[in-house]
C-alpha atoms as a PDB file:
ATOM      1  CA  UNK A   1     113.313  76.971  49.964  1.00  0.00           C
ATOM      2  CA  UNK A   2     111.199  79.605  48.085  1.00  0.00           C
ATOM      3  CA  UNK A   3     113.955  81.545  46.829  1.00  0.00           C
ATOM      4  CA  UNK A   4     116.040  78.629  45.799  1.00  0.00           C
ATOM      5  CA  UNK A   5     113.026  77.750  43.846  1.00  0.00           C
ATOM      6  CA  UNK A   6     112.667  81.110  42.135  1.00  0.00           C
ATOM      7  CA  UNK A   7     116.269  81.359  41.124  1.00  0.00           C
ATOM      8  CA  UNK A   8     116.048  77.506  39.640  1.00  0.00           C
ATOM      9  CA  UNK A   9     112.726  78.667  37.345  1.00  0.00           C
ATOM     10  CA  UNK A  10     114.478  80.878  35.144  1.00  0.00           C
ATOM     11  CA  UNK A  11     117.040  78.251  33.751  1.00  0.00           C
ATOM     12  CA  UNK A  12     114.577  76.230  32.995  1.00  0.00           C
ATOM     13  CA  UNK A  13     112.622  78.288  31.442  1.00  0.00           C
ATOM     14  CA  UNK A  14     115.618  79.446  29.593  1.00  0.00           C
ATOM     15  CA  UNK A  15     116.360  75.619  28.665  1.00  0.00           C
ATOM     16  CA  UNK A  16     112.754  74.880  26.933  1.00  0.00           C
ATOM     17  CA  UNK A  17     113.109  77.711  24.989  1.00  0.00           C
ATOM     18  CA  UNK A  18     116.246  76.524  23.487  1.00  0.00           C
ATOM     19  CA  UNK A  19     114.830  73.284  22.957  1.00  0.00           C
ATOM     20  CA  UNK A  20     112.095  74.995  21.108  1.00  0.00           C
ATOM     21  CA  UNK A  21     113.495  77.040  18.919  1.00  0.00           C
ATOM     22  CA  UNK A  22     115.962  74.016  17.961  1.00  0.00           C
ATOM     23  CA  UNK A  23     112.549  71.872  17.273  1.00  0.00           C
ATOM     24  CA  UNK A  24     111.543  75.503  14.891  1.00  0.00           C
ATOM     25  CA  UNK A  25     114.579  75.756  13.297  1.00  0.00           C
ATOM     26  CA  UNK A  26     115.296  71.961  12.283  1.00  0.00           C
ATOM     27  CA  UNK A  27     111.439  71.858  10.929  1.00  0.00           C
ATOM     28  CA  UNK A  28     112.194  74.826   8.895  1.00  0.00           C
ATOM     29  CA  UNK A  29     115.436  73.313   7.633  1.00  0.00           C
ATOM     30  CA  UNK A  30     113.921  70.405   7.007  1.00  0.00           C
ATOM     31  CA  UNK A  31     111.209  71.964   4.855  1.00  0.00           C
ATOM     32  CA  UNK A  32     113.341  73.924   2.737  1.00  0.00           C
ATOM     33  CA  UNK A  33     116.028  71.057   1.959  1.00  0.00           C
ATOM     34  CA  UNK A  34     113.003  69.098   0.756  1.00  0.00           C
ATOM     35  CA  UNK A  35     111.615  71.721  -1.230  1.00  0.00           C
ATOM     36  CA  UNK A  36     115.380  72.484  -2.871  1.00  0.00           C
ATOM     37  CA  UNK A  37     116.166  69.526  -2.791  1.00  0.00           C
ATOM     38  CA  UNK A  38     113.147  66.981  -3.567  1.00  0.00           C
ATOM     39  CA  UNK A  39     115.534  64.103  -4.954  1.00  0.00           C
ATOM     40  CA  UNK A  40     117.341  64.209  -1.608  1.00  0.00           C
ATOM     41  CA  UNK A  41     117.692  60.672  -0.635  1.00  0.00           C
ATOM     42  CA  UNK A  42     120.763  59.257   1.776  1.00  0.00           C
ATOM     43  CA  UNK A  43     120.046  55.550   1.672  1.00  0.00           C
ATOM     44  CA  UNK A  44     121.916  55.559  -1.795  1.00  0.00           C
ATOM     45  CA  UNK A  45     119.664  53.379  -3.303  1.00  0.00           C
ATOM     46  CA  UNK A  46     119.065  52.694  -7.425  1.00  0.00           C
ATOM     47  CA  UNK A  47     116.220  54.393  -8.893  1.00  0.00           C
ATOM     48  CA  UNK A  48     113.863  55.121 -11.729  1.00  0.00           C
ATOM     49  CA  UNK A  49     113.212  58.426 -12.488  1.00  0.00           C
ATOM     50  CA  UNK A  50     109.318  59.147 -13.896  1.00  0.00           C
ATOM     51  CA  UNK A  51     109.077  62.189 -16.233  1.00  0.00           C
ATOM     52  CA  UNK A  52     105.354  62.860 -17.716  1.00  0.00           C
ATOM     53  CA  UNK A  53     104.508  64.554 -20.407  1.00  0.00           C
ATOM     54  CA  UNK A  54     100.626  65.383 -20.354  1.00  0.00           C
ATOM     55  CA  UNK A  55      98.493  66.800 -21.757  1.00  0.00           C
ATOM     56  CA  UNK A  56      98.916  68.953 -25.430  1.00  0.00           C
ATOM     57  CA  UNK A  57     102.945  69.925 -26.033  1.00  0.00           C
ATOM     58  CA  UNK A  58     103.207  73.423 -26.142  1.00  0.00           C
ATOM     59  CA  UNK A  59     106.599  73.605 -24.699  1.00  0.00           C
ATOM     60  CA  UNK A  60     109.525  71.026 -24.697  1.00  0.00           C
ATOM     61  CA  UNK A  61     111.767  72.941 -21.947  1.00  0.00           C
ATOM     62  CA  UNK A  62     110.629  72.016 -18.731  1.00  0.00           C
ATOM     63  CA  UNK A  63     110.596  68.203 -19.754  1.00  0.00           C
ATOM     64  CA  UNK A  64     114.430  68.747 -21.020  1.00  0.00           C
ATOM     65  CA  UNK A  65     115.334  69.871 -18.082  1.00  0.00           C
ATOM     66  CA  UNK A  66     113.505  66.968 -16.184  1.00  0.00           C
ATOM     67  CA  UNK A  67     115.622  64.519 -18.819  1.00  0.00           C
ATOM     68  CA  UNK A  68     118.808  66.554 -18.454  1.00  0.00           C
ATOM     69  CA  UNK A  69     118.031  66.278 -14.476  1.00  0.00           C
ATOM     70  CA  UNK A  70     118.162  62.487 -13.912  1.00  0.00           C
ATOM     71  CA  UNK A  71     120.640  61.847 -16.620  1.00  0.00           C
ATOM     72  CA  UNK A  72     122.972  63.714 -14.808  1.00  0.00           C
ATOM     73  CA  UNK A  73     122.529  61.747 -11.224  1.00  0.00           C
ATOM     74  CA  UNK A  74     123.926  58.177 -10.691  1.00  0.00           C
ATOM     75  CA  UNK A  75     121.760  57.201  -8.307  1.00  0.00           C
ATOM     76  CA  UNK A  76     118.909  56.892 -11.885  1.00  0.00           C
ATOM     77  CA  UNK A  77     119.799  53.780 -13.459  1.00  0.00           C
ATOM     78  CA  UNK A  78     116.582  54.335 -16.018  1.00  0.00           C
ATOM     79  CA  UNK A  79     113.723  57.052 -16.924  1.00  0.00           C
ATOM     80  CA  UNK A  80     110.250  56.229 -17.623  1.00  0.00           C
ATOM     81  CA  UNK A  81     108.193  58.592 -19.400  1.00  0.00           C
ATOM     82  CA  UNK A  82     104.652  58.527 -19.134  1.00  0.00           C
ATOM     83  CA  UNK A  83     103.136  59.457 -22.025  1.00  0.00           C
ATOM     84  CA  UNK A  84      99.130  61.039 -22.147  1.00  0.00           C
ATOM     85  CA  UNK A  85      99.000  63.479 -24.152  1.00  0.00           C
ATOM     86  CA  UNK A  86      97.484  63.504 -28.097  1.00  0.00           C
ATOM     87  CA  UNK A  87     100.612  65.336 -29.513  1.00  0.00           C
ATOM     88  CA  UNK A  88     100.871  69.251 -30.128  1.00  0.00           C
ATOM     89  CA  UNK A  89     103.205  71.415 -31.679  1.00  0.00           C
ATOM     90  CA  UNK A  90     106.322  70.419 -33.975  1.00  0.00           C
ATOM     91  CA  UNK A  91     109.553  71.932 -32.280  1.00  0.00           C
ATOM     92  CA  UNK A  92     108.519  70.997 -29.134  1.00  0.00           C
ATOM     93  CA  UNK A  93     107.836  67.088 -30.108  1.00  0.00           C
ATOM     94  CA  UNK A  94     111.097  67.158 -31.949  1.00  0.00           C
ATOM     95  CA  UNK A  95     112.845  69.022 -29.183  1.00  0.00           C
ATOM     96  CA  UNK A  96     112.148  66.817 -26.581  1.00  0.00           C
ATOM     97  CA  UNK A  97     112.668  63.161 -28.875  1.00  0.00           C
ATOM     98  CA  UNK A  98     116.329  64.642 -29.562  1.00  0.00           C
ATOM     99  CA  UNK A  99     116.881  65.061 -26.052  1.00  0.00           C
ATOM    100  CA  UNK A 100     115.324  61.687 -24.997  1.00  0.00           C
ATOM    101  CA  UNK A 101     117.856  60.414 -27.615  1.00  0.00           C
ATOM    102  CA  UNK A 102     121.165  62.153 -25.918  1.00  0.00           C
ATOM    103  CA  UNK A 103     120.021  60.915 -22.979  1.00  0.00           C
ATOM    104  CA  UNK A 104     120.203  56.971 -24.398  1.00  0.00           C
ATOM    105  CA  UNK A 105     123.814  58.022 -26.103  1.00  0.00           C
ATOM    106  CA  UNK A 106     125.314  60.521 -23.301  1.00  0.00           C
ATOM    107  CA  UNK A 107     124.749  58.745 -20.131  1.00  0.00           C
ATOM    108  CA  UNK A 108     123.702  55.127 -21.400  1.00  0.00           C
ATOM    109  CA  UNK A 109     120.577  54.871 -19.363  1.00  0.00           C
ATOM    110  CA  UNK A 110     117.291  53.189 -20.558  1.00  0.00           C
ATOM    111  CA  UNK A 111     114.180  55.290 -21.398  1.00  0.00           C
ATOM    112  CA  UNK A 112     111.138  53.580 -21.255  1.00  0.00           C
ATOM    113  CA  UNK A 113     108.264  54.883 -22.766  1.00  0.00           C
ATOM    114  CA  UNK A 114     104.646  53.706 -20.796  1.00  0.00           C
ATOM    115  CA  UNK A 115     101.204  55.045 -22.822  1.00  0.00           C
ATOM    116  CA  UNK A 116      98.529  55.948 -20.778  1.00  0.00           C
ATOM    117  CA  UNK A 117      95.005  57.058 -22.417  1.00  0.00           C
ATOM    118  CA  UNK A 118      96.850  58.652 -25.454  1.00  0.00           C
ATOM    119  CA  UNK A 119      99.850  58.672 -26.811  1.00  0.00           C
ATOM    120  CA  UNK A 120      99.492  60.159 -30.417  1.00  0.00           C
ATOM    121  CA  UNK A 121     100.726  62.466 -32.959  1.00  0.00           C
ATOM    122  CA  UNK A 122     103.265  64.359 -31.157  1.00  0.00           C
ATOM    123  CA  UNK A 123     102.941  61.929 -28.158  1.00  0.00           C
ATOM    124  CA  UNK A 124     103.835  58.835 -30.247  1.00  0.00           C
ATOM    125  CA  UNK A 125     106.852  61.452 -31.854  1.00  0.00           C
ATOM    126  CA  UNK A 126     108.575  61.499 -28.556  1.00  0.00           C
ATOM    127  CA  UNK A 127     107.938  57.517 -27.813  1.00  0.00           C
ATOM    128  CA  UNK A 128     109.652  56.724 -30.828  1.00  0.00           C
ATOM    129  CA  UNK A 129     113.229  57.668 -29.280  1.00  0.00           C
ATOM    130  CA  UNK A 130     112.603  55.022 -26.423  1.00  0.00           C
ATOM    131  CA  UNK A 131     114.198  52.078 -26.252  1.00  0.00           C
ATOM    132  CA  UNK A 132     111.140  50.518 -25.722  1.00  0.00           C
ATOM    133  CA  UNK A 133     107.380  51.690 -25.574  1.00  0.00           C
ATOM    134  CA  UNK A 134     104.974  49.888 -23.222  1.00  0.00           C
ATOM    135  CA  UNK A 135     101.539  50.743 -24.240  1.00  0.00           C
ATOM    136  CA  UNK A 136      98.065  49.398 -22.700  1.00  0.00           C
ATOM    137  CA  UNK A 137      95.400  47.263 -25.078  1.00  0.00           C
ATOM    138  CA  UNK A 138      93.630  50.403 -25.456  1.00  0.00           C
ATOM    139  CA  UNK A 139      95.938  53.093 -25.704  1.00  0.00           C
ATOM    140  CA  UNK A 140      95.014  54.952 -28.950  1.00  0.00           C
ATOM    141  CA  UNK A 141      98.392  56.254 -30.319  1.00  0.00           C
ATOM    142  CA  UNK A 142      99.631  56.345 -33.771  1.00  0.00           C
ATOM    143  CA  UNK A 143      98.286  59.142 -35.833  1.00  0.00           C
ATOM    144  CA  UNK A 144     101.972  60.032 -37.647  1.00  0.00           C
ATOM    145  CA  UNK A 145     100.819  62.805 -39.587  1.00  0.00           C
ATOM    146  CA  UNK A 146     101.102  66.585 -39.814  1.00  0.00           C
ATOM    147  CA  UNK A 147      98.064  69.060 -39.605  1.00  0.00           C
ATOM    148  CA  UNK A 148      97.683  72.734 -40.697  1.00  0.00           C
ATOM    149  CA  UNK A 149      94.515  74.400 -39.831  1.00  0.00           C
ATOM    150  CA  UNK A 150      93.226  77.804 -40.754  1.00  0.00           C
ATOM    151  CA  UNK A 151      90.620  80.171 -40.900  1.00  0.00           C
ATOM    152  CA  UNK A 152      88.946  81.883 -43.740  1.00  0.00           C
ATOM    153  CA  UNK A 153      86.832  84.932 -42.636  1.00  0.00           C
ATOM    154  CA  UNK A 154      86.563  86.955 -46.224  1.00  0.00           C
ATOM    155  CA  UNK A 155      83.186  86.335 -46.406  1.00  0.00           C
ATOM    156  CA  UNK A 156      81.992  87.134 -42.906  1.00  0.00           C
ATOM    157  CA  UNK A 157      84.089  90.241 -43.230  1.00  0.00           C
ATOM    158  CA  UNK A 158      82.131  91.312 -46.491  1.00  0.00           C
ATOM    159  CA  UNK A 159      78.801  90.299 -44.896  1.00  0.00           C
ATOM    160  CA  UNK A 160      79.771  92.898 -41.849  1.00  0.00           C
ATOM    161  CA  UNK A 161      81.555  95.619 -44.191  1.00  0.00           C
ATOM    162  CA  UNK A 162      85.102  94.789 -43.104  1.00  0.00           C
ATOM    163  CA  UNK A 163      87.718  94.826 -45.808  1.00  0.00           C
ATOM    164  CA  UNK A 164      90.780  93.708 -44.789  1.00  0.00           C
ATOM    165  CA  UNK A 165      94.406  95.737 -46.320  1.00  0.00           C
ATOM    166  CA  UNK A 166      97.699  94.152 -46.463  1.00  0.00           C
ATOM    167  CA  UNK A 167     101.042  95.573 -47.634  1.00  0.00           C
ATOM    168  CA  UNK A 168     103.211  93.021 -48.026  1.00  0.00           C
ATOM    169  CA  UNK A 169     107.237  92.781 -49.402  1.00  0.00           C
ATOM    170  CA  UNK A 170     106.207  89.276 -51.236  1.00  0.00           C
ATOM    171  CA  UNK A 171     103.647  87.311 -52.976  1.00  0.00           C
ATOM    172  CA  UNK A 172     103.944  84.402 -50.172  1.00  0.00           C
ATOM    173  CA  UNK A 173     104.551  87.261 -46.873  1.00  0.00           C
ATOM    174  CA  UNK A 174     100.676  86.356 -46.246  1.00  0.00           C
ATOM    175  CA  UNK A 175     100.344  82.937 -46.966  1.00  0.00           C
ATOM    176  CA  UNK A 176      97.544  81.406 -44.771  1.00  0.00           C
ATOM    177  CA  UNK A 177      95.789  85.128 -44.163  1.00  0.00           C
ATOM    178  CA  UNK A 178      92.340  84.745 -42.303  1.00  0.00           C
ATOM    179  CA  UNK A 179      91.112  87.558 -44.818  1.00  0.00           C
ATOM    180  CA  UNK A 180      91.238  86.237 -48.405  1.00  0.00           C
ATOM    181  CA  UNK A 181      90.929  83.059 -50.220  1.00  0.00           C
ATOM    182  CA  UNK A 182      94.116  81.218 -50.641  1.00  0.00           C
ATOM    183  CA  UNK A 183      95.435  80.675 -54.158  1.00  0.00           C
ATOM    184  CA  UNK A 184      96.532  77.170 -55.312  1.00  0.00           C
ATOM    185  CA  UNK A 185     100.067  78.512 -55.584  1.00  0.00           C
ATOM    186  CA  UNK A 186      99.931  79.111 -51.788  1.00  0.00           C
ATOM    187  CA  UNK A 187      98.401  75.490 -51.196  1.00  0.00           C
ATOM    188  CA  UNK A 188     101.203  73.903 -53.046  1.00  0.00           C
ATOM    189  CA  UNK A 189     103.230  75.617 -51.399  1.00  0.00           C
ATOM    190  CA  UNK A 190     102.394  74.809 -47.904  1.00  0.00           C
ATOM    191  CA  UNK A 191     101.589  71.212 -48.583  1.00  0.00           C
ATOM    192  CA  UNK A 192     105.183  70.567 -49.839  1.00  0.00           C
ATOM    193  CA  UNK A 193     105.825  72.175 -46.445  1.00  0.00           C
ATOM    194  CA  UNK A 194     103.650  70.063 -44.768  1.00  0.00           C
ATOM    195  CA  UNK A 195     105.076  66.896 -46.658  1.00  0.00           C
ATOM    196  CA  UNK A 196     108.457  67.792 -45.760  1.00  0.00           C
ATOM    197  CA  UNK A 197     107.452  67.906 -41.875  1.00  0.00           C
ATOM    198  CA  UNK A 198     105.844  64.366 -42.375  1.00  0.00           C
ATOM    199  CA  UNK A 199     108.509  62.803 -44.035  1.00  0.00           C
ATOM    200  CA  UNK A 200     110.685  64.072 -41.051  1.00  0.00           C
ATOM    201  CA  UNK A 201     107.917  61.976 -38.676  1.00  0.00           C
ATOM    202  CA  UNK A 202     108.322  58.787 -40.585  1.00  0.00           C
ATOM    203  CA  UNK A 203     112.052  59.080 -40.399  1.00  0.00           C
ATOM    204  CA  UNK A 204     112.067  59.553 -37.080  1.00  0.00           C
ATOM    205  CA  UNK A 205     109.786  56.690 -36.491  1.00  0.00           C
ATOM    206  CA  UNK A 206     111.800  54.274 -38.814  1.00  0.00           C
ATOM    207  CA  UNK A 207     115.096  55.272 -36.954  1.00  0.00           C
ATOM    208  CA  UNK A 208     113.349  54.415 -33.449  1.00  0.00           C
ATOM    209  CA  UNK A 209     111.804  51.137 -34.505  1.00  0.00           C
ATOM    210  CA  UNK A 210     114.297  50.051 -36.466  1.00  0.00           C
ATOM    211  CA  UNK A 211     112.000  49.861 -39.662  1.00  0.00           C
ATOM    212  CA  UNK A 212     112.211  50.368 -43.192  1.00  0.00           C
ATOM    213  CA  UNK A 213     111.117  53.764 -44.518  1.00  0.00           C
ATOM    214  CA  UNK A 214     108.788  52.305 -46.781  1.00  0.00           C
ATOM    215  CA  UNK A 215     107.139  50.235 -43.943  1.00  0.00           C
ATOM    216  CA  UNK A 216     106.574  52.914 -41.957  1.00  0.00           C
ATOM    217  CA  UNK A 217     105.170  55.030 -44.872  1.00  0.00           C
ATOM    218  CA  UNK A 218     101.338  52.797 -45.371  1.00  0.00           C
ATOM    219  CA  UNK A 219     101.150  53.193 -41.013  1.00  0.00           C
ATOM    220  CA  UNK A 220     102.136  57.043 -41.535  1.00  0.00           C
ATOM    221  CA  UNK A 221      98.409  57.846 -43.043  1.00  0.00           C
ATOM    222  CA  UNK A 222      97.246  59.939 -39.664  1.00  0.00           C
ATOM    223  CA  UNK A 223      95.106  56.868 -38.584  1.00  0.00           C
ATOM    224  CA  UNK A 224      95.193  55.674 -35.044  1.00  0.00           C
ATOM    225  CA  UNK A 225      95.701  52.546 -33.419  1.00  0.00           C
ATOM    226  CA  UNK A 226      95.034  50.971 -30.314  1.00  0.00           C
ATOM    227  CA  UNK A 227      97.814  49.995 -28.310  1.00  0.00           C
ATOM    228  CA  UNK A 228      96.937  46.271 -29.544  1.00  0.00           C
ATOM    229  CA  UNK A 229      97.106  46.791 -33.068  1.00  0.00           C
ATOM    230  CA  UNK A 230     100.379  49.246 -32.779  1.00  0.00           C
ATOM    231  CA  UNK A 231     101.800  46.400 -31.174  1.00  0.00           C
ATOM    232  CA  UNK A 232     100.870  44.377 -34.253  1.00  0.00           C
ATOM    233  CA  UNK A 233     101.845  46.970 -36.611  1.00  0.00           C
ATOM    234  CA  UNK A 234     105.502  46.946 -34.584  1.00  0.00           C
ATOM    235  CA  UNK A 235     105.170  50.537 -33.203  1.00  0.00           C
ATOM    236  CA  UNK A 236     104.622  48.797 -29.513  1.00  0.00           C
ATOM    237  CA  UNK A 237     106.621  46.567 -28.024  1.00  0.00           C
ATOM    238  CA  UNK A 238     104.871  45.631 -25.320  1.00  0.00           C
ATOM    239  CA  UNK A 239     101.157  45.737 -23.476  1.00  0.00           C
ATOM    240  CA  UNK A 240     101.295  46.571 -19.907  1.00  0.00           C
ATOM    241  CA  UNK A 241     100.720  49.289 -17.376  1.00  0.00           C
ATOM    242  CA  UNK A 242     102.482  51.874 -15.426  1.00  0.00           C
ATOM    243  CA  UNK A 243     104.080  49.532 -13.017  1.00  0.00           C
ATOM    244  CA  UNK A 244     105.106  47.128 -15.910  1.00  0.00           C
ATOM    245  CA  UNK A 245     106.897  49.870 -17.980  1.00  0.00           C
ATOM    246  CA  UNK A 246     109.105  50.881 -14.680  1.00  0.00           C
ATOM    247  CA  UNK A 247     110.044  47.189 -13.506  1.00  0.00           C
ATOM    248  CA  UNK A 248     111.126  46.509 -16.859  1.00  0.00           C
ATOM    249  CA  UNK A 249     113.908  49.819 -16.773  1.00  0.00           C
ATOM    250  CA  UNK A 250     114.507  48.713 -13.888  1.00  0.00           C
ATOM    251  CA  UNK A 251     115.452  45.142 -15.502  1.00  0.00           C
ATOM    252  CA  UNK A 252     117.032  46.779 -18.344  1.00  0.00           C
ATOM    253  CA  UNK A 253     119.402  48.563 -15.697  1.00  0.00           C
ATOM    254  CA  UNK A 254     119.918  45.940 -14.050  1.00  0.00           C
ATOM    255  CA  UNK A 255     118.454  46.596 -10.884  1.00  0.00           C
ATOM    256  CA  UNK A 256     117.515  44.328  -7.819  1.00  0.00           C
ATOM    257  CA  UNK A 257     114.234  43.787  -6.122  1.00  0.00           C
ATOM    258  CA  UNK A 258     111.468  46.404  -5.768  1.00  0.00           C
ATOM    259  CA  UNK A 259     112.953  49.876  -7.878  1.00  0.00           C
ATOM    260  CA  UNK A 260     112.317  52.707  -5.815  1.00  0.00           C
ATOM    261  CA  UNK A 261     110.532  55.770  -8.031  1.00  0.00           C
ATOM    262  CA  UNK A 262     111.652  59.546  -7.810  1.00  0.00           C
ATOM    263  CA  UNK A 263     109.842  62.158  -9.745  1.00  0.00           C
ATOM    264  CA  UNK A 264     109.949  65.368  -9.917  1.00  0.00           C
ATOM    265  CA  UNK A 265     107.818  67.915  -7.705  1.00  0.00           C
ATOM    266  CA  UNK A 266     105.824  69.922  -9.693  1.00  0.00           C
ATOM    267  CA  UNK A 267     105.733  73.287  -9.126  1.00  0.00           C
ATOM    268  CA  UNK A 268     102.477  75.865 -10.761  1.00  0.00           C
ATOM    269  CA  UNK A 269     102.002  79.585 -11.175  1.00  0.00           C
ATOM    270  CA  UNK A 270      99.010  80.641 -11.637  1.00  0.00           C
ATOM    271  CA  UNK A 271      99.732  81.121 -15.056  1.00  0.00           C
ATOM    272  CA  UNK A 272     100.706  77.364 -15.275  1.00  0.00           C
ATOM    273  CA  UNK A 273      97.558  76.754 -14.456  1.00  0.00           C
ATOM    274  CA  UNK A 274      95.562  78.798 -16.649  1.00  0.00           C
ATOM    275  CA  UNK A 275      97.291  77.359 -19.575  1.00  0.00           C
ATOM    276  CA  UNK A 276      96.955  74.280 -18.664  1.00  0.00           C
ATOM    277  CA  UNK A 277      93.038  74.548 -18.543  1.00  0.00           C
ATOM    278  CA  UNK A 278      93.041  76.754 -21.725  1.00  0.00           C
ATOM    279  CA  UNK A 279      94.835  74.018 -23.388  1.00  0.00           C
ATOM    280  CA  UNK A 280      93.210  71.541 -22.006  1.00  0.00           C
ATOM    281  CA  UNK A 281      89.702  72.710 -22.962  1.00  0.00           C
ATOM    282  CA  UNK A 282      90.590  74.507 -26.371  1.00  0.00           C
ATOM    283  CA  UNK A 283      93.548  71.957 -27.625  1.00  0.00           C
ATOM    284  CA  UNK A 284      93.157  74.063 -31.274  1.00  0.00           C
ATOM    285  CA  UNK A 285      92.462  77.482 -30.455  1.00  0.00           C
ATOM    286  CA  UNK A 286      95.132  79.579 -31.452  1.00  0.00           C
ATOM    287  CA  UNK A 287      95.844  83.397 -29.918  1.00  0.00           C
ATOM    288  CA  UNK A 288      96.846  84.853 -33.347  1.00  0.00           C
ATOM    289  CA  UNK A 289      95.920  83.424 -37.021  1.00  0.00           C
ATOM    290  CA  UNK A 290     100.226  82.670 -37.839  1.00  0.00           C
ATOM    291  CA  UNK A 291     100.542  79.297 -40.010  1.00  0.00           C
ATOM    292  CA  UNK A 292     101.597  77.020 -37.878  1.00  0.00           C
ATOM    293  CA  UNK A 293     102.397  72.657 -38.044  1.00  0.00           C
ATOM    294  CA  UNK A 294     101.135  70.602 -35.374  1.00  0.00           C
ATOM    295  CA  UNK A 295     101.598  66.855 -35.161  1.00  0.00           C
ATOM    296  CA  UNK A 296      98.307  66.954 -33.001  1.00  0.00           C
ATOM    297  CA  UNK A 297      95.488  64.193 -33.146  1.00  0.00           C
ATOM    298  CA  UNK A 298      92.396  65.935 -34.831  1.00  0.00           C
ATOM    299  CA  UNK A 299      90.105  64.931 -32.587  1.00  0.00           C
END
């Protein structure tokens, strides 16, 4: 009986480690579909997709994509966007509110735009595309407007016995310089820049709400609202939550009972998360002194 026994061992031996390896390599599998593959869902049921945009708007791309993302899968019947953030640079607000708008005309899906703390500026730029915005009572959003800040450090430089030299191909080459005084020629100048930029804003706004020019034009002072009195002013269209933003695409698209939310996995580098602090701590501080046009809260 001994030997019998000690031939039998080995087989089984043999047999568990199969059985573990399987367990090792179908956990591994597992793990990497989900982490390729985080929308990976085979019940086939509807869904809203949640995209948010937080925090100041630096850069538009990784939100397109997100847009581009669930516009492209038929198992998203409507996008929310949740919008906290108190606006930030031009292209990007204007990059992303063009691509919220192919979105509505490409795959005929309803974006939804739900305001959390603040929704301004920039923020508000992007809501504007929506088909609807769902803001809370005390959302502050609003603030259409453009800002241009700068620095003027001529008389700290003279006070240190720094004297700043600039060669230049054109009167206007240094417009906004740290070093010197601006002229009034340069002022006009960049305020008919800046006006341009704004009138874009309220254009944008008008087109979104459905308004008039000129009634957008006395809201389009950079004030803020809260979300009651943007609701008033007809730059809401609702009050509501989270929750109430997504079951209403979800009755937009027509969908039945409780809507099942996907959103994407974030994924942060290091760097990600530097910036993100930087930003999120120094909203105005710029790395180099270039002119640049924010549609960015002031405070």
């Amino acid at each position: 009986m001994g030997p019998q026994a000690d031939t039998a061992a080995p087989p089984k031996r043999s047999m568990l480690r199969r059985i573990l390896w399987a367990i090792v390599i179908g956990g591994g599998a597992l793990i990497l579909i989900n982490a390729l593959l985080p929308d990976l869902d085979l019940s086939g049921q509807d869904r809203v997709a949640l995209i948010r945009v937080e925090g100041v708007i630096l850069d538009a791309q990784a939100t397109i994509s997100e847009l581009k993302h669930y516009s492209e899968n038929p198992l998203v019947k409507a996008i929310v966007l949740r919008i906290d953030s108190p606006g930030g640079g031009v292209v990007p607000s204007q990059e992303i509110h063009d691509a919220v708008k192919r979105v509505k005309n490409k795959s005929n899906k309803a974006v939804i735009a739900s305001m959390g703390t603040v929704a301004a500026s920039g923020g508000y730029y992007i809501a504007a595309a929506t088909d609807r915005i769902i803001a809370n009572p005390g959302t502050l959003t609003g603030s259409i407007g453009v800002i241009m800040e700068m620095a003027n450090f001529e008389g700290l430089m003279k006070k240190v016995g720094v004297e700043g030299v600039v060669i230049k191909s054109g009167r206007f080459k240094d417009v906004g310089s740290p070093i010197r005084k601006m002229s009034e020629e340069e002022r006009k100048l960049l305020q008919s820049v800046m006006d341009d930029v704004h009138h874009q804003f309220i254009q944008a706004v008008a087109d979104g709400r459905s308004l008039e020019v000129s009634e957008v034009e006395p809201l389009a002072d950079g004030r803020i609202y809260t979300g009651r009195q943007a609701k008033e002013a007809r730059l809401v269209d609702e009050l509501g939550d989270l929750d109430d933003a997504i079951h209403i695409a979800a009755d937009i698209a027509g969908m039945e009972g409780e809507p099942k939310v996907v959103e994407p996995r974030k994924r942060f580098s290091i760097r990600d998360i530097i910036e993100s602090r930087w930003a999120s701590v120094f909203p105005k501080l710029e790395l180099d002194t270039g002119v640049k046009l924010k549609y960015l809260m002031a405070f």
